[in-house]
Every structure is written in structure tokens, then in C-alpha cells.
Protein backbone atom coordinates (compact mmCIF):
# COMPACT_ATOMS: atom_id res chain seq x y z
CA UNK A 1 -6.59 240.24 94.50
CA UNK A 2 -7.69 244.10 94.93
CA UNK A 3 -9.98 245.97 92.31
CA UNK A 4 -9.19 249.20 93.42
CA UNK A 5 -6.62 251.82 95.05
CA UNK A 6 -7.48 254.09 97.70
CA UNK A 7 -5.89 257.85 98.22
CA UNK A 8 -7.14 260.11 101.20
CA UNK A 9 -6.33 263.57 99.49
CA UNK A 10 -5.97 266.49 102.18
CA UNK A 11 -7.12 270.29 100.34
CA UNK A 12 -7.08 272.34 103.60
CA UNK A 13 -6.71 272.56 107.43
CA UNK A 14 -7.42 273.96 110.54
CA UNK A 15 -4.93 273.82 112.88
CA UNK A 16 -7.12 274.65 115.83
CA UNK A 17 -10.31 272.61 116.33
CA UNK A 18 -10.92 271.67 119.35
CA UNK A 19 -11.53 268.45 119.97
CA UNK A 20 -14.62 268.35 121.56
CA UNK A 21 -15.95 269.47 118.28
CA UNK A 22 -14.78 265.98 117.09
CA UNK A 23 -14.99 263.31 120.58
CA UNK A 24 -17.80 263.63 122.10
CA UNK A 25 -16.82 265.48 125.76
CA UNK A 26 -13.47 265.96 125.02
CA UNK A 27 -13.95 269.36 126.73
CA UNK A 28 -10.31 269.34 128.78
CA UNK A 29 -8.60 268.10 125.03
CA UNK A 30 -7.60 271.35 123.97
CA UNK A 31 -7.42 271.78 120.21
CA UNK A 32 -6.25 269.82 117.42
CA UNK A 33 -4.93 270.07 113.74
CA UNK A 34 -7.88 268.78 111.54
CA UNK A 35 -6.99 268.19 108.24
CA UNK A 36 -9.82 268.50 105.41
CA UNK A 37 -9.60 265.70 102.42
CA UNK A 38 -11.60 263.52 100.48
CA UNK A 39 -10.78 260.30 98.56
CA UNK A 40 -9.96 259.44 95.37
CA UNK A 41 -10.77 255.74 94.43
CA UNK A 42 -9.20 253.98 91.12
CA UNK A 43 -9.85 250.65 89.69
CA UNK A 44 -12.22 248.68 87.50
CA UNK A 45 -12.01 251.09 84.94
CA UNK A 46 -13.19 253.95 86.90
CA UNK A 47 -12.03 257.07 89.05
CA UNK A 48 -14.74 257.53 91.85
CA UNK A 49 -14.38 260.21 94.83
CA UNK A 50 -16.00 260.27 97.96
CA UNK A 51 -16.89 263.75 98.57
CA UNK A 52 -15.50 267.18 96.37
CA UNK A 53 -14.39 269.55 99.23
CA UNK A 54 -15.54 273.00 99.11
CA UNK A 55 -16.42 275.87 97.06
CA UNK A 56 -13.32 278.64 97.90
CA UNK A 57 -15.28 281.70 97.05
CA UNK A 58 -18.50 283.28 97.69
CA UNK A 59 -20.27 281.56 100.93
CA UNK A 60 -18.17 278.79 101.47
CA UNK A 61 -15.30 280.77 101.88
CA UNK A 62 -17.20 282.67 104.60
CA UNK A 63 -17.81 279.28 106.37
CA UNK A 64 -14.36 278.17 105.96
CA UNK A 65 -13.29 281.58 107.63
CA UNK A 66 -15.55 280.91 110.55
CA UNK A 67 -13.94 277.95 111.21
CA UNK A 68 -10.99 278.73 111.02
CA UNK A 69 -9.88 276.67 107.76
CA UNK A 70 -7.08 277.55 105.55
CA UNK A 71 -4.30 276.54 103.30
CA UNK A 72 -7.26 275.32 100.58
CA UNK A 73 -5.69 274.22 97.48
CA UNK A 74 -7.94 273.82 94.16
CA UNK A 75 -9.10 269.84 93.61
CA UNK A 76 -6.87 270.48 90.05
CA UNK A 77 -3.41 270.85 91.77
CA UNK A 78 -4.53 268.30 94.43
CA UNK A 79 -5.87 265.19 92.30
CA UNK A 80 -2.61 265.92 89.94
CA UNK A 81 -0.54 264.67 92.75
CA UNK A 82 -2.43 261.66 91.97
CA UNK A 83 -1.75 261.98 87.87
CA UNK A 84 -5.95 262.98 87.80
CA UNK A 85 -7.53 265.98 87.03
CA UNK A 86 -10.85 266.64 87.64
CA UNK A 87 -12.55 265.87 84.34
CA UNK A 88 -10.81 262.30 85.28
CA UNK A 89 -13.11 261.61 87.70
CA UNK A 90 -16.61 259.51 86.35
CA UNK A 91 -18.47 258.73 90.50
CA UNK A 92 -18.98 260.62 93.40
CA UNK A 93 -20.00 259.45 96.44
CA UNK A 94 -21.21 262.29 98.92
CA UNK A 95 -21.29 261.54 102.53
CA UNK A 96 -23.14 264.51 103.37
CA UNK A 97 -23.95 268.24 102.32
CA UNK A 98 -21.90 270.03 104.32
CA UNK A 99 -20.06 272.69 102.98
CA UNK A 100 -16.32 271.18 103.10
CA UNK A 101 -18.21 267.47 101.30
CA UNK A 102 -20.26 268.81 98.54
CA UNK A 103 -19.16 272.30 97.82
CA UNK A 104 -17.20 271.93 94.73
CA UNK A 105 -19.34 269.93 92.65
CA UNK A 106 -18.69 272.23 89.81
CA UNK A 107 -15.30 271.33 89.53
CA UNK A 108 -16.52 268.22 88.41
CA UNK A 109 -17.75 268.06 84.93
CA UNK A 110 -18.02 264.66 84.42
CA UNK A 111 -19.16 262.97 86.98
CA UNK A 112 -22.51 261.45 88.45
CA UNK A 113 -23.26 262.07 91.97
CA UNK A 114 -24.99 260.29 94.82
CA UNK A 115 -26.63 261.49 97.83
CA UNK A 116 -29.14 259.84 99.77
CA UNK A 117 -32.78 261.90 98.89
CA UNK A 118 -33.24 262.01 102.78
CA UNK A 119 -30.14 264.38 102.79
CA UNK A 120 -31.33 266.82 100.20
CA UNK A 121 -34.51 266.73 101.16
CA UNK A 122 -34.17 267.71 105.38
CA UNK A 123 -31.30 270.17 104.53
CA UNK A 124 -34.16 272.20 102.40
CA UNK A 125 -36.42 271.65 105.26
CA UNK A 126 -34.05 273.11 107.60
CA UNK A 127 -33.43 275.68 105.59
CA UNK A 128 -37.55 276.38 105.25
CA UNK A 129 -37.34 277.31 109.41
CA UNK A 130 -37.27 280.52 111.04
CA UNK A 131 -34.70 282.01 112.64
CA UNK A 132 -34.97 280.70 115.89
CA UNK A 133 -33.75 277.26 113.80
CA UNK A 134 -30.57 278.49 112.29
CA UNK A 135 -28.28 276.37 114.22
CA UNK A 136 -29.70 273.55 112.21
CA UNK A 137 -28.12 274.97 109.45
CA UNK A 138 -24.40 274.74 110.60
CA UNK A 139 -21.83 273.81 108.31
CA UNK A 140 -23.80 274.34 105.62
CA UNK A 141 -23.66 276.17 102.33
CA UNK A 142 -27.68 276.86 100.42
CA UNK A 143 -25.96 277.42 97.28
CA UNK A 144 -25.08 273.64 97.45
CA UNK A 145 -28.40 272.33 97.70
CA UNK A 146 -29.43 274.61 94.42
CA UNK A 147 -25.64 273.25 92.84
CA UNK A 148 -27.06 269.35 93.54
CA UNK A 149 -30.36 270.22 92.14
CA UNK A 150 -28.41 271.45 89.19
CA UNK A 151 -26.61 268.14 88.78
CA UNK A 152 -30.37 266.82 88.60
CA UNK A 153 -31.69 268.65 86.15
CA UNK A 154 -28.50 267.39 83.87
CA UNK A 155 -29.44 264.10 84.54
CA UNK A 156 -25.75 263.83 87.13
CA UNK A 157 -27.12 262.91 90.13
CA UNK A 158 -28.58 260.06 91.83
CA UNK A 159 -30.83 259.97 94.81
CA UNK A 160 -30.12 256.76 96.58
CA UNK A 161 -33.22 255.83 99.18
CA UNK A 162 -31.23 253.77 102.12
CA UNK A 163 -28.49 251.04 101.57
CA UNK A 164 -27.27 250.01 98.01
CA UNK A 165 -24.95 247.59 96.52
CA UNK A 166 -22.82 247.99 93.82
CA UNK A 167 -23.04 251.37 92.26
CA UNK A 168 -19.62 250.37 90.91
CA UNK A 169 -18.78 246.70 91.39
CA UNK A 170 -17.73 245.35 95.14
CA UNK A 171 -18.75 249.65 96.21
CA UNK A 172 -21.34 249.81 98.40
CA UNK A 173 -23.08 252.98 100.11
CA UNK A 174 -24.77 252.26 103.43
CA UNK A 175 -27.10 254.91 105.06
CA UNK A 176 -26.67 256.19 108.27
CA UNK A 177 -30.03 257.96 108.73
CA UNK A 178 -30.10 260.84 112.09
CA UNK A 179 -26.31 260.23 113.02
CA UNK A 180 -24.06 263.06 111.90
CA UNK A 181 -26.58 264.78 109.61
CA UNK A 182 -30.42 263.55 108.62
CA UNK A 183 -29.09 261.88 105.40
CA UNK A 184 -25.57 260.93 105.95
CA UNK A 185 -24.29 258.06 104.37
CA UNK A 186 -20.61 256.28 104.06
CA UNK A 187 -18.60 253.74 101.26
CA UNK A 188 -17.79 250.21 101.90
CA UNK A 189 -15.00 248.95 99.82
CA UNK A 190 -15.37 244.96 98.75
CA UNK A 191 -11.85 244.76 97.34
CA UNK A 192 -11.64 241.42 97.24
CA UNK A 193 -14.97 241.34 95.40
CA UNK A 194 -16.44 238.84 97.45
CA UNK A 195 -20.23 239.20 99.38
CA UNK A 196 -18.37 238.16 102.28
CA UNK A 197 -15.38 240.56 102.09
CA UNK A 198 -12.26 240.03 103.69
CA UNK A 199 -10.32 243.05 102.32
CA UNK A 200 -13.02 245.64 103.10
CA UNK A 201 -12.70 249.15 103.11
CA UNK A 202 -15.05 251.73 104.77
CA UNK A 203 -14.83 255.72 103.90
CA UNK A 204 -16.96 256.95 107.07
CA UNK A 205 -17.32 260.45 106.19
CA UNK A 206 -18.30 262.51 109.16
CA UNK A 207 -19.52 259.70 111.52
CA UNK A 208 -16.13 258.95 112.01
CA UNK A 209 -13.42 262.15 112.68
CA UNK A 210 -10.58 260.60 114.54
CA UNK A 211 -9.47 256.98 116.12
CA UNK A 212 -10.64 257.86 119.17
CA UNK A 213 -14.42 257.93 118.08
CA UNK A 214 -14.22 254.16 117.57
CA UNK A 215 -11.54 253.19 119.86
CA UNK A 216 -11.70 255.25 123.49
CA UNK A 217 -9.27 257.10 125.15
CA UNK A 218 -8.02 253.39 126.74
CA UNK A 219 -6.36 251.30 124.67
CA UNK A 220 -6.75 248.37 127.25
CA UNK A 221 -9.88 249.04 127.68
CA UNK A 222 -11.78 250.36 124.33
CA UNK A 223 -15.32 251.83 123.40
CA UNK A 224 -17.07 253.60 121.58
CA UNK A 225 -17.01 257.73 121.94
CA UNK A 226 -19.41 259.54 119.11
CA UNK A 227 -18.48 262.68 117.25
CA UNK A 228 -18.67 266.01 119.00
CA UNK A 229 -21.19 267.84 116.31
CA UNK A 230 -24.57 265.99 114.73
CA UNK A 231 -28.08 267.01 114.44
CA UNK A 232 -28.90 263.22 115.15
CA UNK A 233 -28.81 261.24 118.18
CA UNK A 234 -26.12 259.94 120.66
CA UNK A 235 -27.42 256.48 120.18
CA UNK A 236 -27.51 256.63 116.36
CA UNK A 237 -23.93 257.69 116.09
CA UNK A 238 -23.11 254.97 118.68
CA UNK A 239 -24.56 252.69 116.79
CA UNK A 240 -23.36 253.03 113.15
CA UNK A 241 -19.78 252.76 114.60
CA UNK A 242 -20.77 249.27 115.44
CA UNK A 243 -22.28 248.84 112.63
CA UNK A 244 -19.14 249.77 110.11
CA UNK A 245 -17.06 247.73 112.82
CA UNK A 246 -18.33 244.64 112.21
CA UNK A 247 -18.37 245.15 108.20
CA UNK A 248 -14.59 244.61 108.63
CA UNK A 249 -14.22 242.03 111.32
CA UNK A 250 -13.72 244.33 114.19
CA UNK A 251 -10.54 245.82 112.49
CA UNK A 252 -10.52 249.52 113.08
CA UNK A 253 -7.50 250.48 111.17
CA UNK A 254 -9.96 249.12 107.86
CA UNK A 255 -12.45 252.31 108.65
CA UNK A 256 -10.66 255.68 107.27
CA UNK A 257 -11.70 258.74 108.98
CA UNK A 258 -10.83 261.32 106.59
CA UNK A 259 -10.65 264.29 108.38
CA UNK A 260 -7.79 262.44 110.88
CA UNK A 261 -4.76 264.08 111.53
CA UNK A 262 -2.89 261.16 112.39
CA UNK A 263 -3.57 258.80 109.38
CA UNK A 264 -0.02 259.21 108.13
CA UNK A 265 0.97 257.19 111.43
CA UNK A 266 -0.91 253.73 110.06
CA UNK A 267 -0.76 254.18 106.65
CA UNK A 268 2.00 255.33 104.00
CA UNK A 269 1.95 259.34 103.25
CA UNK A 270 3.66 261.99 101.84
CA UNK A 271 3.60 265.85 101.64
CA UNK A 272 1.85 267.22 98.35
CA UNK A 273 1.71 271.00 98.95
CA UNK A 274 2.14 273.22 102.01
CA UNK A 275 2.22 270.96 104.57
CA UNK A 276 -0.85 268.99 103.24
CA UNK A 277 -0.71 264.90 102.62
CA UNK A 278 -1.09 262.52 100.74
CA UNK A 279 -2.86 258.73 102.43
CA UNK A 280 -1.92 255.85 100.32
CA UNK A 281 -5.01 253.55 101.95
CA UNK A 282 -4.28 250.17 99.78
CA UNK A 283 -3.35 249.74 95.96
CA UNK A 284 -5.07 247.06 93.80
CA UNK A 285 -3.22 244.82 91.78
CA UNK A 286 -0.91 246.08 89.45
CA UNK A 287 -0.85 249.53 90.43
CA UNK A 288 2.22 252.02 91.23
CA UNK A 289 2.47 253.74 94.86
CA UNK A 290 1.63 257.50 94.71
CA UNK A 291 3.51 258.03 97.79
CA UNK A 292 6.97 255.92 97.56
């Protein structure tokens, strides 16, 4: 049995990131194509995301430029390639406040967000520093934090403090406190249902970017290598890897790092628009493949 159906949803790209900016000392890697997505969950009688992509005008435009992003195509044109628009959608789930997670929570009119309070509240700390600070403020947009404490004053968001079970039943968001950013957070999937899961999911945000982050360089001889770009520590981001690991048995292909070029390679995909894809992760009962 499986409650739910999972889609990884790509919006954008950059075709040149290098990848030390993703593996931590990857520095002789080169570049690579990183695709930027989010995920569209469906079952239970509800239509959750985890994370909204970004605003395409005003400042997160500008950041998207600086890195070098492109190709963005509107969450309406993207989630119809699912048969969803956006006033579908009834859950978010945001990782983190980065600009390319949380910057178009107004295309959402819906739904009710959660962020863990820690990540709201550092990101306006941050923000309260001089300039000598402003590389703590990387890859992020201001006018977010003011969008999510719009969402609160319309009673659409919800600050999660730490680890909690069920917001929708058998989804569970687990903190991940001083790893990628001060607040980040990621979904595990119980599709099964069951405490003890053995058909768990986990959408890792930004603590996981590509295979090699959980798996090495070796594959006789794996380990873990952390992202290339956090404000936390080494050891933290070393850590939650094991942590999600052993939430699915030690099976790496069960945690989905969105921003992965090569997901298409494990799991069935297809081309939406432009060159972008479309991840079929798993399909619950009953449901029809997106992708065949």
C-alpha cells in the first residue's frame, strides 16, 4: 500500500555550477548542470509541496542572475504538467528560506506553510548585521522573510519548533538545526503508514544536492562528502546525512536530492518544457503515471 505520489518538478537551471559549490572540495570537478525543482506530493486527500521556487521579478530575479539561473518557468505551466495548478495545492513544506525555496509563496493562495521558527527568526538576525556580515546573507531574498510574515498575519503559516510528526498523516518534518542554513529542515515520507516505515521517502532539501554528498566519489568504497555552501558546520551536515540514511534502512536511492541533475537516471522522467523534467519518485495506489 502507498498513500501518496511523489513528482520532483524542475522550474529552472543553471548549466554551470561548479561543483564545489555542491561536494564539499570538489575544487578540480569543473562545473555542472544544476537543475532547480521542488516537489509536488498527492495523496490522502491532499496536494502538499515541498518548497515554491522563486519569485522571477524584482530581487530574486537579481539573485537568479548572479547565479547564473535561467530557463524559469511560472509554478502555473509547471504543476499543469502534473494536471495541478497552484490554487490546487493545500501544504507546503519549506526546507529553507533561500531565495530559489520560498520565493514564490504568493503564487500560492491556498495553502498553509511551514518553516521551522529557528529559520525565520536567524535569517532576520542576519539580516540585523552590518556590512562586514553580508555574506551571511547569501542566497537570500528580504522580501521573503516580510512575504512569510505575511502568510502569518493571514493565519497561513506555521512555525514548527524542531521535529514533528504528522502534519499530514505518515509526513513528517525533521529539523536539521546549523547544517545548510540555521533553520533548515527536510520531509520524511511514511508511505506505507507504518511508525516503522518500510517504504520511506525523504525530500532533503539543501542538505542533500547530488549522490555524491551521501555516497563518495568510490563506489567500492563509500562515505559521506557534505555540501559545498552552509552557514553551519562540517560536522552537522555530516551528520544529518546519517541521520536521513538510517530513516530508510541505509537505502540512498530512498533520499531525493532535488536539485540533482542525474535523477532521471534512477527514477522514471520526462521532458515538460525547454529541456526541464519531470521525476516520477513513486505513485500510491491507484494512481496514473505522469511520466509514461
Amino acid at each position: 500500500m502507498a498513500d501518496y505520489s511523489i513528482w520532483v518538478l524542475e522550474y529552472a537551471e543553471c548549466n554551470k555550477n561548479p561543483v564545489a559549490g555542491v561536494v564539499y572540495g570538489a575544487h578540480d570537478k569543473g562545473t555542472c548542470r544544476l537543475p532547480y525543482a521542488y516537489v509536488l506530493i498527492k495523496g490522502n486527500g491532499s496536494n502538499a509541496m515541498v518548497d515554491v521556487g522563486y519569485n522571477h521579478s524584482e530581487y530574486g530575479e537579481t539573485i537568479a542572475n548572479e547565479f547564473g539561473v535561467g530557463n524559469w518557468h511560472s509554478a502555473r505551466e509547471i504543476l499543469s504538467h502534473a494536471e495541478m495548478t497552484p490554487e490546487d495545492i493545500t501544504h507546503i513544506f519549506i526546507t529553507h528560506a533561500h531565495y530559489d525555496h520560498m520565493g514564490g509563496i504568493a503564487a500560492f493562495p491556498n495553502a498553509t506553510f511551514y518553516i521551522q521558527e529557528r529559520e525565520l527568526s536567524k535569517w532576520v538576525w542576519a539580516m540585523s548585521l552590518d556590512q562586514r556580515f553580508k555574506m551571511l546573507q547569501a542566497a537570500l531574498d528580504p522580501g521573503d522573510i516580510l512575504r512569510a510574515v505575511g502568510l502569518a498575519k493571514s493565519g497561513r503559516l506555521v512555525c514548527v519548533q524542531g521535529d514533528r510528526a504528522d502534519v499530514l498523516p505518515g509526513i513528517d518534518l525533521h529539523a536539521a538545526y546549523d547544517t545548510h542554513t540555521w533553520g533548515s529542515q527536510y520531509v520524511h515520507i511514511r508511505n506505507d503508514g507504518k511508525d516503522d516505515s518500510e517504504d520511506g521517502w525523504i525530500l532533503a532539501g539543501d542538505l542533500v544536492y547530488r549522490f555524491e554528498n551521501l555516497e563518495g566519489w568510490d563506489p567500492q568504497n563509500q562515505s559521506y562528502i557534505p555540501i559545498g555552501f552552509y552557514v553551519g558546520s562540517t560536522t552537522n551536515n555530516v551528520l544529518v546525512l546519517d541521520e536521513m540514511s538510517k530513516l530508510v534502512g541505509g537505502e540512498h536511492r530512498r533520499i531525493v536530492p532535488i536539485h540533482e541533475d542525474r535523477l532521471h537516471e534512477r527514477f522514471p522522467s520526462r521532458e515538460t518544457v525547454d529541456g526541464l523534467r519531470m521525476t516520477e519518485i513513486t505513485l500510491a495506489d491507484g494512481e496514473t503515471s505522469k511520466v509514461a
